[in-house]
Protein backbone atom coordinates (compact mmCIF):
# COMPACT_ATOMS: atom_id res chain seq x y z
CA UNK A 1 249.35 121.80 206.58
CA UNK A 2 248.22 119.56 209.46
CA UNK A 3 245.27 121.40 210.94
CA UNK A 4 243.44 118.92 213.45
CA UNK A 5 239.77 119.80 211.66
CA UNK A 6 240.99 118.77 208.41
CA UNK A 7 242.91 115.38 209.91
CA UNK A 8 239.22 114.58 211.36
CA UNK A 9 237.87 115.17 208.24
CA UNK A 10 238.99 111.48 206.91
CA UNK A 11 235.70 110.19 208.77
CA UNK A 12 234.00 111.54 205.78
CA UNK A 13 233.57 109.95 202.30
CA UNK A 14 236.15 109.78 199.93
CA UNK A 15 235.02 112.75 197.72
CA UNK A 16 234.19 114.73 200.62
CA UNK A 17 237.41 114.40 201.85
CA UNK A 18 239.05 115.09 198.21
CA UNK A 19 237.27 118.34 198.31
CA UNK A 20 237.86 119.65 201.49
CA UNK A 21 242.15 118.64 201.28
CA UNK A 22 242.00 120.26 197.76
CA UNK A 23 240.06 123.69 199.35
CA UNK A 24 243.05 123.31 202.12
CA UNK A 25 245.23 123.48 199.52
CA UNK A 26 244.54 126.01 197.21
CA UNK A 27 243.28 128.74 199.99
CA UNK A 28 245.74 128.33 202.44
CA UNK A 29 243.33 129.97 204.70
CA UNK A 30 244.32 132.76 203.98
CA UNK A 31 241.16 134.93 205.05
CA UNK A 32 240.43 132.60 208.29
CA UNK A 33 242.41 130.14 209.36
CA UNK A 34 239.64 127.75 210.36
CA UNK A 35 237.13 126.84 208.62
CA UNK A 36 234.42 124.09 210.40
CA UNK A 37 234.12 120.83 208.51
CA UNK A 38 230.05 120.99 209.29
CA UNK A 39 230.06 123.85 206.83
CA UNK A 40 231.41 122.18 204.32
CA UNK A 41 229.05 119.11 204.52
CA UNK A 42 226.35 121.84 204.50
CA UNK A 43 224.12 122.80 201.48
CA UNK A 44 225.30 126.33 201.77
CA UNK A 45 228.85 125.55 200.50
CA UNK A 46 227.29 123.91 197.31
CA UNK A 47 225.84 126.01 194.22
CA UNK A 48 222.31 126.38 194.25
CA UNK A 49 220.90 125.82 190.61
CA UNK A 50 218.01 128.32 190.96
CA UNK A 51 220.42 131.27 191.80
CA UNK A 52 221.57 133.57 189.04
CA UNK A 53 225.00 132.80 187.17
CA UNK A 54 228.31 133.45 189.64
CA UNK A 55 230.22 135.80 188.07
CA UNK A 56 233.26 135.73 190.92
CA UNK A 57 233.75 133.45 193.79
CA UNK A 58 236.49 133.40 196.60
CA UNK A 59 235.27 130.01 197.91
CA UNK A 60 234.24 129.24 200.58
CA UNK A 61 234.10 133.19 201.67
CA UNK A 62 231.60 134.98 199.05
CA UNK A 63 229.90 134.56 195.67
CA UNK A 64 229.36 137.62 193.54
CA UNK A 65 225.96 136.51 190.96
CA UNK A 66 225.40 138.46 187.48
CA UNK A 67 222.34 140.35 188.86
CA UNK A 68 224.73 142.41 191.52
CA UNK A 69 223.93 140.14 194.51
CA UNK A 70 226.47 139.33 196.69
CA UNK A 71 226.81 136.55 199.20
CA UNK A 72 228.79 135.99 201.71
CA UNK A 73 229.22 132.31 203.21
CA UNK A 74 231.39 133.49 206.18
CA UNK A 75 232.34 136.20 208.20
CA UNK A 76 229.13 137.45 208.92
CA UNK A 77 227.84 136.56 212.63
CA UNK A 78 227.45 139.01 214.69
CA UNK A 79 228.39 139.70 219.31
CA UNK A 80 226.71 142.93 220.66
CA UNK A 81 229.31 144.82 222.53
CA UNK A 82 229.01 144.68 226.10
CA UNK A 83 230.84 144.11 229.63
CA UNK A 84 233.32 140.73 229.37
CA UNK A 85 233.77 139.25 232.82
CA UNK A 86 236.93 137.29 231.86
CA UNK A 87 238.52 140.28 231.33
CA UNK A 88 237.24 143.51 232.81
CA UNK A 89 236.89 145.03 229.43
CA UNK A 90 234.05 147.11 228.53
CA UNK A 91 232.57 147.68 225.05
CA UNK A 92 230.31 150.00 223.16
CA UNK A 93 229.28 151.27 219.87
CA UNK A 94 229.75 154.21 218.25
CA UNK A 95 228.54 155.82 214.52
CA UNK A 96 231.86 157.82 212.87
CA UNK A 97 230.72 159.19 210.12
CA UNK A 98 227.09 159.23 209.84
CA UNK A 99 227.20 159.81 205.95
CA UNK A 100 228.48 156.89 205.06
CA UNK A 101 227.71 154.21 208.10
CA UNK A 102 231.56 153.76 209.11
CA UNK A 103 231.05 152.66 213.06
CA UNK A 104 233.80 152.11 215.49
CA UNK A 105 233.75 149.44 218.33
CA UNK A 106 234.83 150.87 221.23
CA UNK A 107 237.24 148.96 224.37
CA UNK A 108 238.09 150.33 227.70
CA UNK A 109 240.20 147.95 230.23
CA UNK A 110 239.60 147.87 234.31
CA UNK A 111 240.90 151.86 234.91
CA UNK A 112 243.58 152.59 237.58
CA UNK A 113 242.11 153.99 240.62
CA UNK A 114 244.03 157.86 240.09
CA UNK A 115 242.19 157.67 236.38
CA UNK A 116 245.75 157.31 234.54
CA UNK A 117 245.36 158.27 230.55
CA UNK A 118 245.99 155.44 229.00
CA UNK A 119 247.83 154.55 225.68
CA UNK A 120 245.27 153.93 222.32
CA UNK A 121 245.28 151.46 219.74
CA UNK A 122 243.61 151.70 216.42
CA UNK A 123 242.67 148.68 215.58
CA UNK A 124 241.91 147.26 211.80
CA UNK A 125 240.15 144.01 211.17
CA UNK A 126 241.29 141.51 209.23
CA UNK A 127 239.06 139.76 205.85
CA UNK A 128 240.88 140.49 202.51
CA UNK A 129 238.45 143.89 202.28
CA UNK A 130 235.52 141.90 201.89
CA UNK A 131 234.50 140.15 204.64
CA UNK A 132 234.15 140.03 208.53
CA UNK A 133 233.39 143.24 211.21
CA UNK A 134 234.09 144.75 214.38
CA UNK A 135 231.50 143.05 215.85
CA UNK A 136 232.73 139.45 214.78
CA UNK A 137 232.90 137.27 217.75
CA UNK A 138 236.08 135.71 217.23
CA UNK A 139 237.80 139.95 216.96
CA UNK A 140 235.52 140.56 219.53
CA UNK A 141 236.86 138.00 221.91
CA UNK A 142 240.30 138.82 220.43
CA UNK A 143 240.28 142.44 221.45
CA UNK A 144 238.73 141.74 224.67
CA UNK A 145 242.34 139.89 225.48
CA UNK A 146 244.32 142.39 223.87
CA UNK A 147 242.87 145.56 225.20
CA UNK A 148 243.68 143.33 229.03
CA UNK A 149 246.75 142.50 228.10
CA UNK A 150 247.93 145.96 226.91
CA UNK A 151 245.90 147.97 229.23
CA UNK A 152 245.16 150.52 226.35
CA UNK A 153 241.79 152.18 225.26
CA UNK A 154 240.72 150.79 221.71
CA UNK A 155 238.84 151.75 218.76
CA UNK A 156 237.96 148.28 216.23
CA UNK A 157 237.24 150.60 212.79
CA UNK A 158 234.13 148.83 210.52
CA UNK A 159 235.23 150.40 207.53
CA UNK A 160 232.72 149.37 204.24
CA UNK A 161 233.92 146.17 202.90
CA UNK A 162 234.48 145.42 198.78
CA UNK A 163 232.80 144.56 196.93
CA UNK A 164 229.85 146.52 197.18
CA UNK A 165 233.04 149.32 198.24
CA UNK A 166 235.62 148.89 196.32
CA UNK A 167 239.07 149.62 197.25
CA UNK A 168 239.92 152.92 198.50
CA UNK A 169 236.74 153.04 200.60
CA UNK A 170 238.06 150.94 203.09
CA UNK A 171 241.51 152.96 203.24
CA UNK A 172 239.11 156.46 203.03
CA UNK A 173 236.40 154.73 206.12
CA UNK A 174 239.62 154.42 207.87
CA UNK A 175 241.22 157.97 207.45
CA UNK A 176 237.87 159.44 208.39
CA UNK A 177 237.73 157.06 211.59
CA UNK A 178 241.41 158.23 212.65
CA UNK A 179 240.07 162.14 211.76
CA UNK A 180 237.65 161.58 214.36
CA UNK A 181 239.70 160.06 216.82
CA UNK A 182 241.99 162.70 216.57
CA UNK A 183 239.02 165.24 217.47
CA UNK A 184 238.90 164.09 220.93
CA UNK A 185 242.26 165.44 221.73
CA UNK A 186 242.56 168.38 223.56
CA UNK A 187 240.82 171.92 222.50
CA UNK A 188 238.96 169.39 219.80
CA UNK A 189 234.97 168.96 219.17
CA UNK A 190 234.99 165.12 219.87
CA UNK A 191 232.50 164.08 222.48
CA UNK A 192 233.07 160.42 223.33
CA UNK A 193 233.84 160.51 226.78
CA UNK A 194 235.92 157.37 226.61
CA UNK A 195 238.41 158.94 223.77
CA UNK A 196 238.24 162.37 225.21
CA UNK A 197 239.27 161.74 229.08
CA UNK A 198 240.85 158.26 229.18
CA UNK A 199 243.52 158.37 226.76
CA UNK A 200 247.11 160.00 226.15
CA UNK A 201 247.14 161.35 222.67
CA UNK A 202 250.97 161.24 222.82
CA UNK A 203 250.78 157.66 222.96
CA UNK A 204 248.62 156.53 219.54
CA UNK A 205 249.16 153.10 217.74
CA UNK A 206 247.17 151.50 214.82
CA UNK A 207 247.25 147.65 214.83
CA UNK A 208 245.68 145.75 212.55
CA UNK A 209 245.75 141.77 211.03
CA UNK A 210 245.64 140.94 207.24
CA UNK A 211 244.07 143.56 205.64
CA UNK A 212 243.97 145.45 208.69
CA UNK A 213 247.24 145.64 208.61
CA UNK A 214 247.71 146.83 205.09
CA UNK A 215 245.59 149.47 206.29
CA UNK A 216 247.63 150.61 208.96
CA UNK A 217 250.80 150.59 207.01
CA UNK A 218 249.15 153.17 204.10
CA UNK A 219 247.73 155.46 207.06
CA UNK A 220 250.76 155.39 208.61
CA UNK A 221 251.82 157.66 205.59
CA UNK A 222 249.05 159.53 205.15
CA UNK A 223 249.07 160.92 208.72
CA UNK A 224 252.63 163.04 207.52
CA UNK A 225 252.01 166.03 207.72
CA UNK A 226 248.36 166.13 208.66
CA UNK A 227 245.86 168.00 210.85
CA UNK A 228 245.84 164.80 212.71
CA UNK A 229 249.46 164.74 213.27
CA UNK A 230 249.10 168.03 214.93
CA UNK A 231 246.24 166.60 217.31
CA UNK A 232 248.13 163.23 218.41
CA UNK A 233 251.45 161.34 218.23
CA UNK A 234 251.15 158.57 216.19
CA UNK A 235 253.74 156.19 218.34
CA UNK A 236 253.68 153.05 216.19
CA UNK A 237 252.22 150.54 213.79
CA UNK A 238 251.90 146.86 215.03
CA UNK A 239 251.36 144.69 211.62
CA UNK A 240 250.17 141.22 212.15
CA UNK A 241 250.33 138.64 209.20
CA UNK A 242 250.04 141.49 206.78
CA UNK A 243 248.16 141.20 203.46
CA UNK A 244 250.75 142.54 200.93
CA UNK A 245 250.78 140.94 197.45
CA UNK A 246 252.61 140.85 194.20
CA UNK A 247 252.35 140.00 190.69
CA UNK A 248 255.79 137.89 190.76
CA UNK A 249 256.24 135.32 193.50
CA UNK A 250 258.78 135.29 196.45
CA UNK A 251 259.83 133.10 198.48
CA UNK A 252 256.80 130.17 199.52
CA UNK A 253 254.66 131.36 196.77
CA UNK A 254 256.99 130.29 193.68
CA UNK A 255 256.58 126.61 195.39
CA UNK A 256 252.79 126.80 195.46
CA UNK A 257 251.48 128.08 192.28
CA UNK A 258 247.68 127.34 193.23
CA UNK A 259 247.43 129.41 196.15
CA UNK A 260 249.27 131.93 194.65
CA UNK A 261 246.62 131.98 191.80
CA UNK A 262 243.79 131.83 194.20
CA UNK A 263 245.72 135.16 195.94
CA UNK A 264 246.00 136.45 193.05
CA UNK A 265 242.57 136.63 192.23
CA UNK A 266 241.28 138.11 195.40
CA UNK A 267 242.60 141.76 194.84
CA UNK A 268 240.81 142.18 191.75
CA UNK A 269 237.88 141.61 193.12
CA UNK A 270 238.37 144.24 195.66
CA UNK A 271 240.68 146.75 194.10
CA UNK A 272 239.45 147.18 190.00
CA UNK A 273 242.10 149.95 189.80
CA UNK A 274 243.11 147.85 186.49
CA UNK A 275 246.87 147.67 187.93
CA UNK A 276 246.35 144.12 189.23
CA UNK A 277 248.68 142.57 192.46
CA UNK A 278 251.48 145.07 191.78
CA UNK A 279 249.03 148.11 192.55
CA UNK A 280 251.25 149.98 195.44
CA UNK A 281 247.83 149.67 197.76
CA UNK A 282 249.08 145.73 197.97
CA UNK A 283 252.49 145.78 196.84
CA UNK A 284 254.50 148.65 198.86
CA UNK A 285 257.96 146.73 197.33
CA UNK A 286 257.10 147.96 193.86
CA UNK A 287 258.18 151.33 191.83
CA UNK A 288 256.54 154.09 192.56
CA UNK A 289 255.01 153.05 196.04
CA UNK A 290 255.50 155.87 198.71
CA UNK A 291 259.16 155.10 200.41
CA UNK A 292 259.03 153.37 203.71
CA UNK A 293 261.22 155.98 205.27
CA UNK A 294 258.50 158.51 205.36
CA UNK A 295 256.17 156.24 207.64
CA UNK A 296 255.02 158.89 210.10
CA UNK A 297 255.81 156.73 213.42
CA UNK A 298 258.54 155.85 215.25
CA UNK A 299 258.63 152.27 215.91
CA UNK A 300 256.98 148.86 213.97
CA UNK A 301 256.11 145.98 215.29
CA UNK A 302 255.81 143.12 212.33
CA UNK A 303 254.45 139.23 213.02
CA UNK A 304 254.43 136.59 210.56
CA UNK A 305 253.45 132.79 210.74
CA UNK A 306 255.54 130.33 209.83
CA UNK A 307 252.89 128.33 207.42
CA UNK A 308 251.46 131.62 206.34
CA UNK A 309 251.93 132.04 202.83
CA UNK A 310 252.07 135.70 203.40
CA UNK A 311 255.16 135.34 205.56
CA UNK A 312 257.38 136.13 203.12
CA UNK A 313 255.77 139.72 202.24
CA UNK A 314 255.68 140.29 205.78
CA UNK A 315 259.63 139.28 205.97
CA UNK A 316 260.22 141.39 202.96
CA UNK A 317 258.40 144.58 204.39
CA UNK A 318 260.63 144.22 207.91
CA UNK A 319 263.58 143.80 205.72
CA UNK A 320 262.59 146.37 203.44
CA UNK A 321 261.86 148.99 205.95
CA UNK A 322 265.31 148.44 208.11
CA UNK A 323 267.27 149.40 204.47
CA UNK A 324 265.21 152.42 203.83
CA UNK A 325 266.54 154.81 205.79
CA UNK A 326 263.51 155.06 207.98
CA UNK A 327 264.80 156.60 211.31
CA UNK A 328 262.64 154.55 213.97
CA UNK A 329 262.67 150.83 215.23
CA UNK A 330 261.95 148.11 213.84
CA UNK A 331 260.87 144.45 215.15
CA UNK A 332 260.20 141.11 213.46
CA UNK A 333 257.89 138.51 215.71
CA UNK A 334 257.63 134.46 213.89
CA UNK A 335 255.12 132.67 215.44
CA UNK A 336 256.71 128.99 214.22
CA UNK A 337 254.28 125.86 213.03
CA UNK A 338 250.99 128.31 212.95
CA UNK A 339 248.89 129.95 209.59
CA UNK A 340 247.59 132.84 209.14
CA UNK A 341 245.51 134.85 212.09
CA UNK A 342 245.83 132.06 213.90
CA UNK A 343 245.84 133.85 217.02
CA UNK A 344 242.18 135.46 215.70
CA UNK A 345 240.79 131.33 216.11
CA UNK A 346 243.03 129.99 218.97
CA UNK A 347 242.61 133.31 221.12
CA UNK A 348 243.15 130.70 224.60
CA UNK A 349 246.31 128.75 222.97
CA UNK A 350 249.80 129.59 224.37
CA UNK A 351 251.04 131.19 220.93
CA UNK A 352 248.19 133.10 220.76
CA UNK A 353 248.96 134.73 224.30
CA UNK A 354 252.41 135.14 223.49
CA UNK A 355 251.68 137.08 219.97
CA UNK A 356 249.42 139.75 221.90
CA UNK A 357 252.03 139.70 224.83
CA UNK A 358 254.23 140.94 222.24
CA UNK A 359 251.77 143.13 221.13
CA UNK A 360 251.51 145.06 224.78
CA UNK A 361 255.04 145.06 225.22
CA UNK A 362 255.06 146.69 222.01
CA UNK A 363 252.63 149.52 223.23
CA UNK A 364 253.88 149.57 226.19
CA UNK A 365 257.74 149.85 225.87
């Protein structure tokens, strides 16, 4: 991998470069795809011997310690939501379910002069489950674009990361989120003005990166028949770099047996079901994972990276889907010579703009 911040990172001293090619490595950057050489150099990235033992670690992202404390290294800042004057787009805030904290970012584009419904997008954030938000400011910048390049309305779901919540709670924060979206359609008790006047509930999509899009693919089933079925038209699922998994390696992973350890790794810390990387929450392939032909949409929208070492799932799942007797359309978009959510870090690049053009023509077409 020939990221420019690692390349500049031969200015530094021999063992800080060994560290920081061997981290490059063996993550893959798999939960960003950038990671700034300052941190590294930074006395946050090395153990402090005053804190409790580390029981788990899924470096440089978050440190679990033996007294229950978790920290997390990255993925934490923070961008209020407000008007973005590149854009047009508006943001807000909203509480879903006030039981449990689950919060929703709301986006709303420049609106036609007649007050045309427009088309919404569910939108899942990316972070393996346990890191990251809605209010990130590199998905906050990144739906900004997307909700001006589509045109849509868009919720950004900040479901309860592992793992404090382990695995379902992110897949349950998200149900409950699309419950309450689906309230706003008509003869319904939602009151967010936004959701209840602005959009066309025959014209629903859930998009998501990562883990987000893992998300959307297992609520794409559960909306079959559903109250919220009734209430809306789930139109399609738009799956960006998803996170699926495996016990066995395909494809990349067989030639890189580090990262695929360091993968491997990462689900059990979110997910203790005891089933491991062949639990059908991350491996849809395996027996006894709900079919792909009863995905309750009519169209999917895959993307994969070409130095993503989740490509390969992502490749399976389009090619898995097309034999299963699914009856809607499918579509595979390679984004060649970029890693994983690059378009998340590079929002401005050329590839970036062309993945969420393809996104909007998705939604749009």
């Amino acid at each position: 991998m020939n990221s420019p911040l690692f390349t500049s990172c031969r200015n530094y001293s021999p063992i800080g470069y060994k560290l920081i090619l061997n981290l490059q490595n063996a993550i893959g950057l798999l939960l960003y795809a950038v990671v700034p050489v300052a941190f590294f150099k930074s006395s946050q990235f090395f153990m402090d011997s005053s804190k409790p033992k580390v029981i788990h670690e899924v470096v440089p992202y978050l440190r679990v310690y033996e007294d229950g404390t978790i920290e997390r290294l990255l993925g934490t800042e923070v961008t209020p939501a407000a008007f973005d004057p590149q854009t047009g787009v508006v943001s807000t805030d909203v509480v879903v379910v006030p039981e449990t904290g689950v919060s929703a970012r709301l986006y709303r584009p420049k609106l036609t002069p007649n007050n045309q419904k427009l088309p919404l997008m569910v939108y899942f954030h990316g972070g393996a489950f346990c890191i990251s938000s809605a209010a990130d400011p590199k998905y906050h910048h990144s739906l900004n674009t997307l909700v001006a390049t589509a045109n849509v309305i868009a919720v950004s779901v900040n479901y309860r990361l592992a793992p404090e919540h382990p695995l379902p709670a992110a897949y349950d924060d998200s149900w409950a989120a699309l419950q309450w979206v689906a309230s706003h359609s008509s003869g319904g008790e939602g009151s967010e003005a936004w959701i209840r006047d602005d959009v066309d509930f025959d014209r629903v999509f859930l998009v998501g990166d990562s883990a987000g899009a893992n998300i959307a693919h297992h609520l794409a089933l559960r909306i079959v028949g559903s109250r919220s079925a009734q209430r809306m038209k789930l139109v399609g699922i738009g799956l960006i770099h998803p996170y699926f998994w495996g016990e066995d390696p395909i494809g990349s992973e067989a030639k890189d047996p580090v990262r695929k350890a360091m993968v491997d790794k990462w689900w059990q810390l979110v997910c203790p079901s005891g089933r491991g990387n062949d639990d059908p929450l991350i491996n849809p392939f395996v027996d006894g994972a709900p079919s792909f032909k009863d995905l309750g949409c009519d169209k999917v929208l895959v993307c994969v990276a070409e130095r993503d070492i989740l490509r390969d799932r992502g490749r399976l799942y389009y090619e898995t889907l097309v034999k299963s007797g699914w009856g809607g359309t499918a579509e595979m978009v390679e984004t060649e010579g970029e890693d994983h959510v690059f378009h998340i870090f590079q929002v401005d690049s050329d590839k970036a703009r062309s993945l969420v053009k393809s996104v909007g023509s998705f939604i749009n077409h």
